[in-house]
C-alpha atoms as a PDB file:
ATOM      1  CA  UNK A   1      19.804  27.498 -14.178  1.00  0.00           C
ATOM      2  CA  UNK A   2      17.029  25.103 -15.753  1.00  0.00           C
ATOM      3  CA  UNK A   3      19.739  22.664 -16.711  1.00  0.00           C
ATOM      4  CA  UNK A   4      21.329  22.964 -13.716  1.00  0.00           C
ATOM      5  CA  UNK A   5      18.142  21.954 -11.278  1.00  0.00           C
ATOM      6  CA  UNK A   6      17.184  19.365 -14.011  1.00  0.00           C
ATOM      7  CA  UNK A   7      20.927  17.844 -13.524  1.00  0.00           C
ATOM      8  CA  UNK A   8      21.266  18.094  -9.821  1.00  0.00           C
ATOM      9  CA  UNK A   9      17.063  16.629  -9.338  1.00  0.00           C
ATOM     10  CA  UNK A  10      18.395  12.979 -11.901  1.00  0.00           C
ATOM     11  CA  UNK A  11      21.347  13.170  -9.676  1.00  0.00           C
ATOM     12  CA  UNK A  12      19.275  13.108  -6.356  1.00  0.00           C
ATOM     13  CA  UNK A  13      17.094  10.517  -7.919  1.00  0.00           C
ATOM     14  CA  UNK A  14      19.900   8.203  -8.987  1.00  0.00           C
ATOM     15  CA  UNK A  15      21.348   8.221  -5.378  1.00  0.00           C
ATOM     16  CA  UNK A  16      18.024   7.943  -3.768  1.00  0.00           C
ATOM     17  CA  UNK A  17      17.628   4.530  -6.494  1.00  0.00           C
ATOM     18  CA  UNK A  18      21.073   3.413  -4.825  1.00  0.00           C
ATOM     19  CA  UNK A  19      20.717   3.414  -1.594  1.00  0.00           C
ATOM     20  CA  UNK A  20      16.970   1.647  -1.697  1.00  0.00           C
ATOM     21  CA  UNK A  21      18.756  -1.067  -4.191  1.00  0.00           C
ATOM     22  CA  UNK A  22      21.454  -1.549  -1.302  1.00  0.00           C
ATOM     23  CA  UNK A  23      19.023  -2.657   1.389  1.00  0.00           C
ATOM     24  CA  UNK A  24      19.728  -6.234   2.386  1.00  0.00           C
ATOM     25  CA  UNK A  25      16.438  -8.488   1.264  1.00  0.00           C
ATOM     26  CA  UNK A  26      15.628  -8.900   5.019  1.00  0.00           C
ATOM     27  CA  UNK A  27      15.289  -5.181   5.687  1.00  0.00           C
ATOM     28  CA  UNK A  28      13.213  -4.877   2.512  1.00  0.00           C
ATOM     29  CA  UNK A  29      10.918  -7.570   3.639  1.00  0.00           C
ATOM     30  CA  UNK A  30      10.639  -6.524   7.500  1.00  0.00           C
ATOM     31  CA  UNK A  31       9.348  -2.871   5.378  1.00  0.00           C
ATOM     32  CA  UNK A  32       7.111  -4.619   3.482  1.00  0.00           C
ATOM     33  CA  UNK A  33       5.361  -6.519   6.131  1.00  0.00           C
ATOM     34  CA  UNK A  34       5.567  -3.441   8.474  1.00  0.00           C
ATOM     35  CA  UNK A  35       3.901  -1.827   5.891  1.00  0.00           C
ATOM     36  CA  UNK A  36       1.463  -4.329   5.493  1.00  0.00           C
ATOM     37  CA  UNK A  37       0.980  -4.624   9.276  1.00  0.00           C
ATOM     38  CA  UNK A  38      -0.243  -0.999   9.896  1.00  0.00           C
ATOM     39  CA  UNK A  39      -2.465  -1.047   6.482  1.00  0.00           C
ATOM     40  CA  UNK A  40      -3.919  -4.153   8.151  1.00  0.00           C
ATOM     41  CA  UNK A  41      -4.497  -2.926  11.765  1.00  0.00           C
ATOM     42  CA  UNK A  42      -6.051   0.099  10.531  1.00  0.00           C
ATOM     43  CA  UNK A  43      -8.091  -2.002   7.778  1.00  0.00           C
ATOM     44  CA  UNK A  44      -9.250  -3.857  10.646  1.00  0.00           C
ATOM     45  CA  UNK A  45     -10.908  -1.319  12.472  1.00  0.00           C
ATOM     46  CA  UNK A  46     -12.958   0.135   9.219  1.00  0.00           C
ATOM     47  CA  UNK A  47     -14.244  -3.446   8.556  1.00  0.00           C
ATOM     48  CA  UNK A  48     -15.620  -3.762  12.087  1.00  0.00           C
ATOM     49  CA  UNK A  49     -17.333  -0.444  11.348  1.00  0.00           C
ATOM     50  CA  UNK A  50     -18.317  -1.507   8.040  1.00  0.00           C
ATOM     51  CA  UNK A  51     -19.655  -4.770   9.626  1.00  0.00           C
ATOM     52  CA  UNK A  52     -21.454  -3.161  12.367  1.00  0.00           C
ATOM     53  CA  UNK A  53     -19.026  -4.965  14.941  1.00  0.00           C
ATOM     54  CA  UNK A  54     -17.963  -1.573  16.036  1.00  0.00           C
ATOM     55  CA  UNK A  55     -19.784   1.250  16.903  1.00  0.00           C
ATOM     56  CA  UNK A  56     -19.837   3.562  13.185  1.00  0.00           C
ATOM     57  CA  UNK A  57     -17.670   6.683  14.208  1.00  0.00           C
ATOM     58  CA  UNK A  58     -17.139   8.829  11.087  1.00  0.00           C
ATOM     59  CA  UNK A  59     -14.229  10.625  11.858  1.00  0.00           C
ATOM     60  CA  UNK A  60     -12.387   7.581  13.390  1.00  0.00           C
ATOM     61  CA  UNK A  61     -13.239   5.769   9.916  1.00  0.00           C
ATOM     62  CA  UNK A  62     -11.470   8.932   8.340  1.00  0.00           C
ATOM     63  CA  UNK A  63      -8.490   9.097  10.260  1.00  0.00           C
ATOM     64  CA  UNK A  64      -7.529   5.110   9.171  1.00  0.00           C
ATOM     65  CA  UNK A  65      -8.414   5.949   5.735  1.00  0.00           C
ATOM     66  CA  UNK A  66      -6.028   8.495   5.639  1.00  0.00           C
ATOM     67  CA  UNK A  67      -3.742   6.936   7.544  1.00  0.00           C
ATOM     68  CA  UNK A  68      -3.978   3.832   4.382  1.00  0.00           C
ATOM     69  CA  UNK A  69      -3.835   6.077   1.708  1.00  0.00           C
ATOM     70  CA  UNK A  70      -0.756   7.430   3.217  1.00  0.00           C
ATOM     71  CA  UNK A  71       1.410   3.912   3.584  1.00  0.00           C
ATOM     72  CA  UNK A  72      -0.537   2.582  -0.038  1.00  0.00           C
ATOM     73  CA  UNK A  73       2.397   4.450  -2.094  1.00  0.00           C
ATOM     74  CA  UNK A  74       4.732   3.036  -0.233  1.00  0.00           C
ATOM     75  CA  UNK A  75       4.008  -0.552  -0.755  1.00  0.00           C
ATOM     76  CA  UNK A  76       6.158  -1.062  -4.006  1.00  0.00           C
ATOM     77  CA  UNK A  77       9.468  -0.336  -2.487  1.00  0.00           C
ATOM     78  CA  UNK A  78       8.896  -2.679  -0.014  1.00  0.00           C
ATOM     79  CA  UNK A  79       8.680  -5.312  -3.384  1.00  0.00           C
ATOM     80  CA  UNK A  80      12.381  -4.374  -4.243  1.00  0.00           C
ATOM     81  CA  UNK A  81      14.011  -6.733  -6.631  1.00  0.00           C
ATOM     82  CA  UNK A  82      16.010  -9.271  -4.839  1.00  0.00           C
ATOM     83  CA  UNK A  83      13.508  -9.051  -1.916  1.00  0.00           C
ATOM     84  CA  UNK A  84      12.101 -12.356  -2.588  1.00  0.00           C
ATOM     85  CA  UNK A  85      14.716 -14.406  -0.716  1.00  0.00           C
ATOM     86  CA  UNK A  86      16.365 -13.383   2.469  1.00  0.00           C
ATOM     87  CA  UNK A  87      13.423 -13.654   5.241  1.00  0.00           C
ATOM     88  CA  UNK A  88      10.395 -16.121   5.848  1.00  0.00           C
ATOM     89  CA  UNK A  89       7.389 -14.129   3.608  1.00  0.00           C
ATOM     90  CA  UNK A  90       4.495 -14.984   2.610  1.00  0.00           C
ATOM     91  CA  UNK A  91       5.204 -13.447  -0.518  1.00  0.00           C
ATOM     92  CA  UNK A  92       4.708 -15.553  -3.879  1.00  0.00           C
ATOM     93  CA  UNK A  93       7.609 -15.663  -6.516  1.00  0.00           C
ATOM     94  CA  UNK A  94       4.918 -14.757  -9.333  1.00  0.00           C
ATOM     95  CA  UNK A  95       5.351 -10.887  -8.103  1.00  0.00           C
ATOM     96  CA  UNK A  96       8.652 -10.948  -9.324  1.00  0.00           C
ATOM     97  CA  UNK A  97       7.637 -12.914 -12.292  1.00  0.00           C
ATOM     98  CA  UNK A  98       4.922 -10.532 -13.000  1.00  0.00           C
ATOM     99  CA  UNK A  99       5.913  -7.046 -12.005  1.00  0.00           C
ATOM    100  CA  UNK A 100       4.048  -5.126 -14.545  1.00  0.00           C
ATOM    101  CA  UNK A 101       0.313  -6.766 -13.032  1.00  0.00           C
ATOM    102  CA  UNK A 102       1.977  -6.710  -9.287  1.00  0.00           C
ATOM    103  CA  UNK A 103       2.915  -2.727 -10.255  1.00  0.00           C
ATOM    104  CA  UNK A 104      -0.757  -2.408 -11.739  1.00  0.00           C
ATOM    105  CA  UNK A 105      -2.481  -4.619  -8.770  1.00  0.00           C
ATOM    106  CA  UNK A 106      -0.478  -1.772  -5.996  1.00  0.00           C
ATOM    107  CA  UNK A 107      -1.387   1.199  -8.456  1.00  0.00           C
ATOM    108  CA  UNK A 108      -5.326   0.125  -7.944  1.00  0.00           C
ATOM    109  CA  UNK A 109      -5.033  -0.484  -4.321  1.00  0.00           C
ATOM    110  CA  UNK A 110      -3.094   3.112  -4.019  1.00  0.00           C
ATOM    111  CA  UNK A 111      -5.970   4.813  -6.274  1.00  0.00           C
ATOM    112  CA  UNK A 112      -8.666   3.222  -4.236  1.00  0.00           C
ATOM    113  CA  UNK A 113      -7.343   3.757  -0.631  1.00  0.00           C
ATOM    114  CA  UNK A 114      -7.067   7.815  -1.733  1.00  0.00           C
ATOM    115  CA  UNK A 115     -10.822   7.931  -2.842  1.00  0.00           C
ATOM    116  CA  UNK A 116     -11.367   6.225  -0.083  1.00  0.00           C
ATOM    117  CA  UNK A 117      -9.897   8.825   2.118  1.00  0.00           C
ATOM    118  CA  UNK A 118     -11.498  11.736  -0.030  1.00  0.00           C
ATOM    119  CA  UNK A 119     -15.058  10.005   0.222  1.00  0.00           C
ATOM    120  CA  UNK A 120     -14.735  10.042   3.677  1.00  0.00           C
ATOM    121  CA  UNK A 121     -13.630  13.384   4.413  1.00  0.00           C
ATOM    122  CA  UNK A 122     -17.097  13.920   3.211  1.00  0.00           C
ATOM    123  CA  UNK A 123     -18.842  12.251   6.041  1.00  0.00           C
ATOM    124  CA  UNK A 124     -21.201  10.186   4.056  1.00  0.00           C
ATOM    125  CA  UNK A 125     -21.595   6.762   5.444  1.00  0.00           C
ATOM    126  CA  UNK A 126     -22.726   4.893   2.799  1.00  0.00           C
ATOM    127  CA  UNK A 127     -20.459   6.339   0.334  1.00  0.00           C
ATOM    128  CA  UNK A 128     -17.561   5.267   2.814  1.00  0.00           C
ATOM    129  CA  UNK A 129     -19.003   1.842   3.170  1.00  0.00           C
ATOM    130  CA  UNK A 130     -19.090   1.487  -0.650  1.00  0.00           C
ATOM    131  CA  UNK A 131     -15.865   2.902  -1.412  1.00  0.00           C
ATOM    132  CA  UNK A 132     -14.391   0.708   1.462  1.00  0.00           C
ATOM    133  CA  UNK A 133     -15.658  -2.151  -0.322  1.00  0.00           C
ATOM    134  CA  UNK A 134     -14.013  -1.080  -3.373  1.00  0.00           C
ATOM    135  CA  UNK A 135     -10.783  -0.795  -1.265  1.00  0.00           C
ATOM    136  CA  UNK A 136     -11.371  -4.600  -0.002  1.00  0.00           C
ATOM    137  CA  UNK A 137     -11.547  -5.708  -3.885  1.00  0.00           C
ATOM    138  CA  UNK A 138      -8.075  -4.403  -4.551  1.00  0.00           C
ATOM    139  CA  UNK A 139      -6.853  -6.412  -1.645  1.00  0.00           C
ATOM    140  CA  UNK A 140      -8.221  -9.489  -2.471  1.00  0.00           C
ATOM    141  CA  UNK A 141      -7.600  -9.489  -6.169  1.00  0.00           C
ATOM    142  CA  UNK A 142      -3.911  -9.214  -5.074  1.00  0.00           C
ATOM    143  CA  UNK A 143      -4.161 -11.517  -1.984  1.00  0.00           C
ATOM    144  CA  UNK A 144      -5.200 -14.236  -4.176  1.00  0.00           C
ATOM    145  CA  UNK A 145      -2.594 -13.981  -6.987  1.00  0.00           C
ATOM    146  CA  UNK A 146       0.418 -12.940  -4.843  1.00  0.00           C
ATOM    147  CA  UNK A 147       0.328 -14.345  -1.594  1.00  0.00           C
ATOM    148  CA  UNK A 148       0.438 -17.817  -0.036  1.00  0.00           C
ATOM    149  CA  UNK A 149      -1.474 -18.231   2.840  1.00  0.00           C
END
């Protein structure tokens, strides 16, 4: 029965590999930067907080970190090989040079935006705030290596 889950589970995986591999390159891109635009509107709104150009509403800030840690995992697919052509993107052609430090720069920004939403299911502010900033780092160390502004 083992053998036969095990089997069926690489089978499900395989066909789940083909049909992300037959996206066209401009449906991979409009993901990515769909992605990208929600992780952004809802970064927006904890920076203002973080700032102090918006009123500091704990729960609100806890509600967009979840909401990034949620769409951080995702990022990577939206990176699919072949994805670098096909659409205007701001994307540079050194994350498909480089996929193993891309990989590793998403895998940081995915670790950070979940302790970011576990710190602030905790309520403390300046634990957020830190954390948030920690968050911010991961963006901008990727920012500057992978994409031309």
């Amino acid at each position: 029965m083992k053998i036969l889950a095990t089997a069926t589970a690489i089978v499900l995986a395989c066909a789940a590999i083909d049909a992300s591999a037959q996206h066209k390159p401009e449906a991979v891109i409009q993901y990515r930067q769909g992605a990208m635009t929600l992780i952004g509107w809802n970064f927006a709104t904890l920076s203002a907080m973080v700032k102090g150009k918006q009123n500091w509403d704990a729960k609100e800030f806890a509600t967009r970190a979840e909401r990034i840690a949620s769409l951080a995992p995702q990022i990577a697919e939206g990176f699919a090989k072949g994805s670098d052509k096909g659409a205007e993107t701001d994307a540079k052609s050194d994350i498909w040079a480089n996929p193993e430090d891309f990989q590793s720069k998403i895998a940081d920004f995915t670790s950070e935006s979940k302790a970011l939403s576990e710190v602030a299911r905790g309520g403390d502010e300046a634990k957020m705030k830190e954390q948030f900033k920690k968050l911010g780092g991961t963006c901008k160390g990727c920012h500057e290596k992978y994409k031309a502004d």
